[in-house]
N, C-alpha and C. Protein backbone atom coordinates (compact mmCIF):
# COMPACT_ATOMS: atom_id res chain seq x y z
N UNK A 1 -15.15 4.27 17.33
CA UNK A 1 -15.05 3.58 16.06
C UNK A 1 -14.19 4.40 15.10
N UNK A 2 -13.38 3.63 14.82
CA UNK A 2 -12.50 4.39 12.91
C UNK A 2 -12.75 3.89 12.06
N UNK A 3 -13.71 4.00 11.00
CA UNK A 3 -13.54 4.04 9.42
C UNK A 3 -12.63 3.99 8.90
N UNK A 4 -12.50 2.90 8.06
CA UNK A 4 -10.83 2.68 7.23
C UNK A 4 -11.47 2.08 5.90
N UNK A 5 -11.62 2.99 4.88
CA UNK A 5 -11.65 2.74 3.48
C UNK A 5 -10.62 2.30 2.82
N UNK A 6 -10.66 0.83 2.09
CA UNK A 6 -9.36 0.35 2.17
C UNK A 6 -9.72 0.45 0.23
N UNK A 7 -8.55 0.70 -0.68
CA UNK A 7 -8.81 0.93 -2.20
C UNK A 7 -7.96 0.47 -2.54
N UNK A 8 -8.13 -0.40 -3.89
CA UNK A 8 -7.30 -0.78 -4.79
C UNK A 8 -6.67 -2.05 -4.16
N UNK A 9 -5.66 -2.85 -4.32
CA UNK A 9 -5.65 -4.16 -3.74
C UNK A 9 -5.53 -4.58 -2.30
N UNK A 10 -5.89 -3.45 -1.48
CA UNK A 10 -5.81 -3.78 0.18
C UNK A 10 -7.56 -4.06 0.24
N UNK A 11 -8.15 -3.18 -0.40
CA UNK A 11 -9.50 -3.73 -0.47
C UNK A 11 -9.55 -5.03 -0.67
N UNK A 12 -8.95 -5.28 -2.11
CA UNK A 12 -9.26 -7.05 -2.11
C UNK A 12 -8.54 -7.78 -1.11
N UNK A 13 -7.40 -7.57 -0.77
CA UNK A 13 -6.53 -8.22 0.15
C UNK A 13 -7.44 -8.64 1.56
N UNK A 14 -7.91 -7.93 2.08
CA UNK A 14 -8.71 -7.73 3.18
C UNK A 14 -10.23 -8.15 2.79
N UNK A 15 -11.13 -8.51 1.62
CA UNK A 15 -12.10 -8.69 1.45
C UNK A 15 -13.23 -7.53 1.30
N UNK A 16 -13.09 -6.20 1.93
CA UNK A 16 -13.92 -5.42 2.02
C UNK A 16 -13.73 -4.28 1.62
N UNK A 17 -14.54 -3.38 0.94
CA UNK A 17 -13.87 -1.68 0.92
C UNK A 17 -13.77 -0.73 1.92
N UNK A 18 -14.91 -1.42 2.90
CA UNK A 18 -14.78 -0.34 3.97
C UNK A 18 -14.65 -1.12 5.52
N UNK A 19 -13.70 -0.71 6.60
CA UNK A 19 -13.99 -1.39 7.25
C UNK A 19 -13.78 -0.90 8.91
N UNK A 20 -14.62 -1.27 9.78
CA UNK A 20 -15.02 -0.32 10.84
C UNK A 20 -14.05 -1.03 12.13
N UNK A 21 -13.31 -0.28 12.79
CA UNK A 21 -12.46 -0.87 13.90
C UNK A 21 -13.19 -0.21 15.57
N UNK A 22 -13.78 -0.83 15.74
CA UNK A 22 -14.23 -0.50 17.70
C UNK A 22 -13.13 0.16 18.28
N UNK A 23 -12.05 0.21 18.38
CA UNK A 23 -10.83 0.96 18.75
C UNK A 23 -11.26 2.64 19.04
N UNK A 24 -11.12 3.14 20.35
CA UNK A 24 -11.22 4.75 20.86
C UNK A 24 -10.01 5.40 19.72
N UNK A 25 -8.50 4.81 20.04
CA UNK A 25 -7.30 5.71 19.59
C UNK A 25 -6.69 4.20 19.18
N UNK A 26 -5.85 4.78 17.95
CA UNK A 26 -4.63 3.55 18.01
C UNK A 26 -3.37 4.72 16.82
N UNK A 27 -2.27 4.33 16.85
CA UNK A 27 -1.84 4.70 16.16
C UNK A 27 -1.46 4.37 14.69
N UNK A 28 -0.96 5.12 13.94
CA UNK A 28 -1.25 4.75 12.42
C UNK A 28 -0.61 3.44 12.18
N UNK A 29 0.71 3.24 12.51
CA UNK A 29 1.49 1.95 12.01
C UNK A 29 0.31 1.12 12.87
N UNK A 30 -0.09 0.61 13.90
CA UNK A 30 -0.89 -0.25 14.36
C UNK A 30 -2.67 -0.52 13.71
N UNK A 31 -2.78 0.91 13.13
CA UNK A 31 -3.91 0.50 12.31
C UNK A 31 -3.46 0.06 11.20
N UNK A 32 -2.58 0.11 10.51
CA UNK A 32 -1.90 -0.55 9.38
C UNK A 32 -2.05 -2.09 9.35
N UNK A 33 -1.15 -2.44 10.44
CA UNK A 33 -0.64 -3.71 10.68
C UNK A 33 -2.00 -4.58 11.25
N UNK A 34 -3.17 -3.83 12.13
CA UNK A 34 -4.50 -4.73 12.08
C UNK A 34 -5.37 -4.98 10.77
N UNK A 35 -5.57 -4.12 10.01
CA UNK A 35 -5.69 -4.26 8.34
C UNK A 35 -5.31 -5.11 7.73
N UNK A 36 -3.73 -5.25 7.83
CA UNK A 36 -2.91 -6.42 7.54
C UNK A 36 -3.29 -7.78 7.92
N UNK A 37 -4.04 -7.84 9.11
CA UNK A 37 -3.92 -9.05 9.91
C UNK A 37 -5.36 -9.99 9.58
N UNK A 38 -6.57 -8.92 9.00
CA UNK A 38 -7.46 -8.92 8.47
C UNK A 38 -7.62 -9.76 6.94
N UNK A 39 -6.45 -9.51 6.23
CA UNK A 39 -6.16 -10.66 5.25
C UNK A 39 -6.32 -11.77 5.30
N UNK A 40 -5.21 -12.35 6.26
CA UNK A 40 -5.34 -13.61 6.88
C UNK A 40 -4.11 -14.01 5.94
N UNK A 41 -3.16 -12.93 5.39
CA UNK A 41 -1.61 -13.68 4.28
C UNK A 41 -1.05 -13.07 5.47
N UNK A 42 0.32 -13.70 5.38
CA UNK A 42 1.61 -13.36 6.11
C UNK A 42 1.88 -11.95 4.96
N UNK A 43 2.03 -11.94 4.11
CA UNK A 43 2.27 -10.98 3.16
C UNK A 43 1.33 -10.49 2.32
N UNK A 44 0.27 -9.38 2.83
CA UNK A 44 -0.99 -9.24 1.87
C UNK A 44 -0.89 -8.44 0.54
N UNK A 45 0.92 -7.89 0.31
CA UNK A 45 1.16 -6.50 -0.14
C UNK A 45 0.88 -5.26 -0.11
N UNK A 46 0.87 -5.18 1.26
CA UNK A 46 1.05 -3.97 1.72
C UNK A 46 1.35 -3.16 2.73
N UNK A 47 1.90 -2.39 3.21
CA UNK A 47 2.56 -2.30 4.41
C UNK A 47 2.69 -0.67 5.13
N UNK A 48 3.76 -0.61 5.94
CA UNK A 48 3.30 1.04 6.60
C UNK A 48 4.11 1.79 5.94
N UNK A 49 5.46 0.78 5.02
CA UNK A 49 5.98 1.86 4.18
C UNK A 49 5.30 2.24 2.94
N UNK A 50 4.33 1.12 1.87
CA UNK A 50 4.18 1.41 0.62
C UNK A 50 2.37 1.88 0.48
N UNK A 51 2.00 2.36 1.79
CA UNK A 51 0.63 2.73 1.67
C UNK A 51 0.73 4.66 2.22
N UNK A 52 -0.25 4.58 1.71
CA UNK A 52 -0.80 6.41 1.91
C UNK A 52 -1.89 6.60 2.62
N UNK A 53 -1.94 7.03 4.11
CA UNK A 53 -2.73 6.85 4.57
C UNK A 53 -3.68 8.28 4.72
N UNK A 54 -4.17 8.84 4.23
CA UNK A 54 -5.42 10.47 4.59
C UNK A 54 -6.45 10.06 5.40
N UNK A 55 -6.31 10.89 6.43
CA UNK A 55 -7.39 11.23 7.56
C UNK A 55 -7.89 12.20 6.80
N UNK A 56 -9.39 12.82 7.12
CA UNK A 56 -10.43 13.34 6.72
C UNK A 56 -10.44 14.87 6.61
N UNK A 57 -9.52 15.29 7.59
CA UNK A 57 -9.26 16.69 7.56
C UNK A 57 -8.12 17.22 6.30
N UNK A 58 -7.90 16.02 5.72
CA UNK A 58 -6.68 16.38 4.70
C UNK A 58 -5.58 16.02 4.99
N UNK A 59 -5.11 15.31 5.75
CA UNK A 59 -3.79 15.01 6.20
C UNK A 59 -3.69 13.86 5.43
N UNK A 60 -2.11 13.54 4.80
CA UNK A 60 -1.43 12.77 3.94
C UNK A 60 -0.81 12.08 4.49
N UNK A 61 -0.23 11.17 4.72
CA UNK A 61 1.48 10.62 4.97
C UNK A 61 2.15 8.86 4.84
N UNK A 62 2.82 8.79 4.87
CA UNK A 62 2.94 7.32 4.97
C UNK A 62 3.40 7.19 6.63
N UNK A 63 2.70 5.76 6.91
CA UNK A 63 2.21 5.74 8.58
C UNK A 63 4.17 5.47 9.17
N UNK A 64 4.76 4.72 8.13
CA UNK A 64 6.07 4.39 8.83
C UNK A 64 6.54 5.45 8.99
N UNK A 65 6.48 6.66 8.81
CA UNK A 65 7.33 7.80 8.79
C UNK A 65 6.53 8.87 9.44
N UNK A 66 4.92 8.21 10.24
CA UNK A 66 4.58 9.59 10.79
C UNK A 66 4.12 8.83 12.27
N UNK A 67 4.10 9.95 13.57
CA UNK A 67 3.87 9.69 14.66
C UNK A 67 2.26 10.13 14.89
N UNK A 68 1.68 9.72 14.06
CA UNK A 68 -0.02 10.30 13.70
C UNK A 68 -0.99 9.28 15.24
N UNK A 69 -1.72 10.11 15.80
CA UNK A 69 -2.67 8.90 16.41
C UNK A 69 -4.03 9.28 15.34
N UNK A 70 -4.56 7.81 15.62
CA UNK A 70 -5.91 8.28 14.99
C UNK A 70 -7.01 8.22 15.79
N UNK A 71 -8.49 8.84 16.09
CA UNK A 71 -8.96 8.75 17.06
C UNK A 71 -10.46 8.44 16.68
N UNK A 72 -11.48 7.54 17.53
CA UNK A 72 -12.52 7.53 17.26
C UNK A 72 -13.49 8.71 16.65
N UNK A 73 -14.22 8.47 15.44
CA UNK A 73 -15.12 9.26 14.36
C UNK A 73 -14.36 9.93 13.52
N UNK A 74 -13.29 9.49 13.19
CA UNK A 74 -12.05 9.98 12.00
C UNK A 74 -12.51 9.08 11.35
N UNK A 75 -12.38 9.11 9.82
CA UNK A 75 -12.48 8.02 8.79
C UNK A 75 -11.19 8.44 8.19
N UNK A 76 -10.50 6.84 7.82
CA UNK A 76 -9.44 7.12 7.22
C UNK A 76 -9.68 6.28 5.48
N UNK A 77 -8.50 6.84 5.11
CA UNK A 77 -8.71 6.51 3.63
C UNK A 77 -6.97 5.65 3.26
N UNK A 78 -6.95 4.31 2.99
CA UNK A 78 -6.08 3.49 2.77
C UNK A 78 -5.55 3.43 1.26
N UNK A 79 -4.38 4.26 0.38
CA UNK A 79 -4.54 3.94 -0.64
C UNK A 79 -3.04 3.46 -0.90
N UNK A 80 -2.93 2.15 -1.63
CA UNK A 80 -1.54 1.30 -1.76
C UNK A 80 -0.97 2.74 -2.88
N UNK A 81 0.55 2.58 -3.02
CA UNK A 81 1.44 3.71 -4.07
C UNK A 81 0.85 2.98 -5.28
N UNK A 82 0.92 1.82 -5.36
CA UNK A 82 1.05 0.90 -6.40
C UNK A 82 -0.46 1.28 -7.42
N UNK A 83 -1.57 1.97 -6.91
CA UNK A 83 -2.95 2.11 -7.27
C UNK A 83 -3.32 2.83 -8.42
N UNK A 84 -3.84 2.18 -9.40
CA UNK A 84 -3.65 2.76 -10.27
C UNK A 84 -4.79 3.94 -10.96
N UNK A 85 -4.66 5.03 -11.82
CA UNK A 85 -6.05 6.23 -11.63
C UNK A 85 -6.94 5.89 -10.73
């Protein structure tokens, strides 16, 4: 299971703040894009370039630009650029 705390309008986009994926490993752009799919918009506003994704150990990055896997009992933390304090 991965934990994906989703904040600020991916939360609403998606309906939930927190949300749990059965998935062992997937990688970051693909946990992105199932998040995405979770909306149920073709365009929910938000994506693998304009989100910030932190895994738990402290790691930062935006998912389009990193080759990150993520792996079951990681919680990740979803926060759009756009988010405001």
């Amino acid at each position: 299971m991965i934990t994906v705390r989703c904040l600020g309008h991916i939360g609403t986009a998606v309906g939930a703040r927190e949300v749990v994926l059965e998935d062992a490993e997937m990688d970051a752009e693909a946990l992105i894009e199932r998040i995405r799919t979770l909306s149920g918009k073709e365009a929910p506003g938000f994506d693998r370039y304009n989100t910030l994704m932190m895994v738990e150990d402290g790691e930062a990055f935006v998912p389009a630009g990193a080759a990150r896997r993520i792996k079951a009992g990681e919680r990740v933390l979803l926060l759009p650029f756009s988010h405001g304090g």
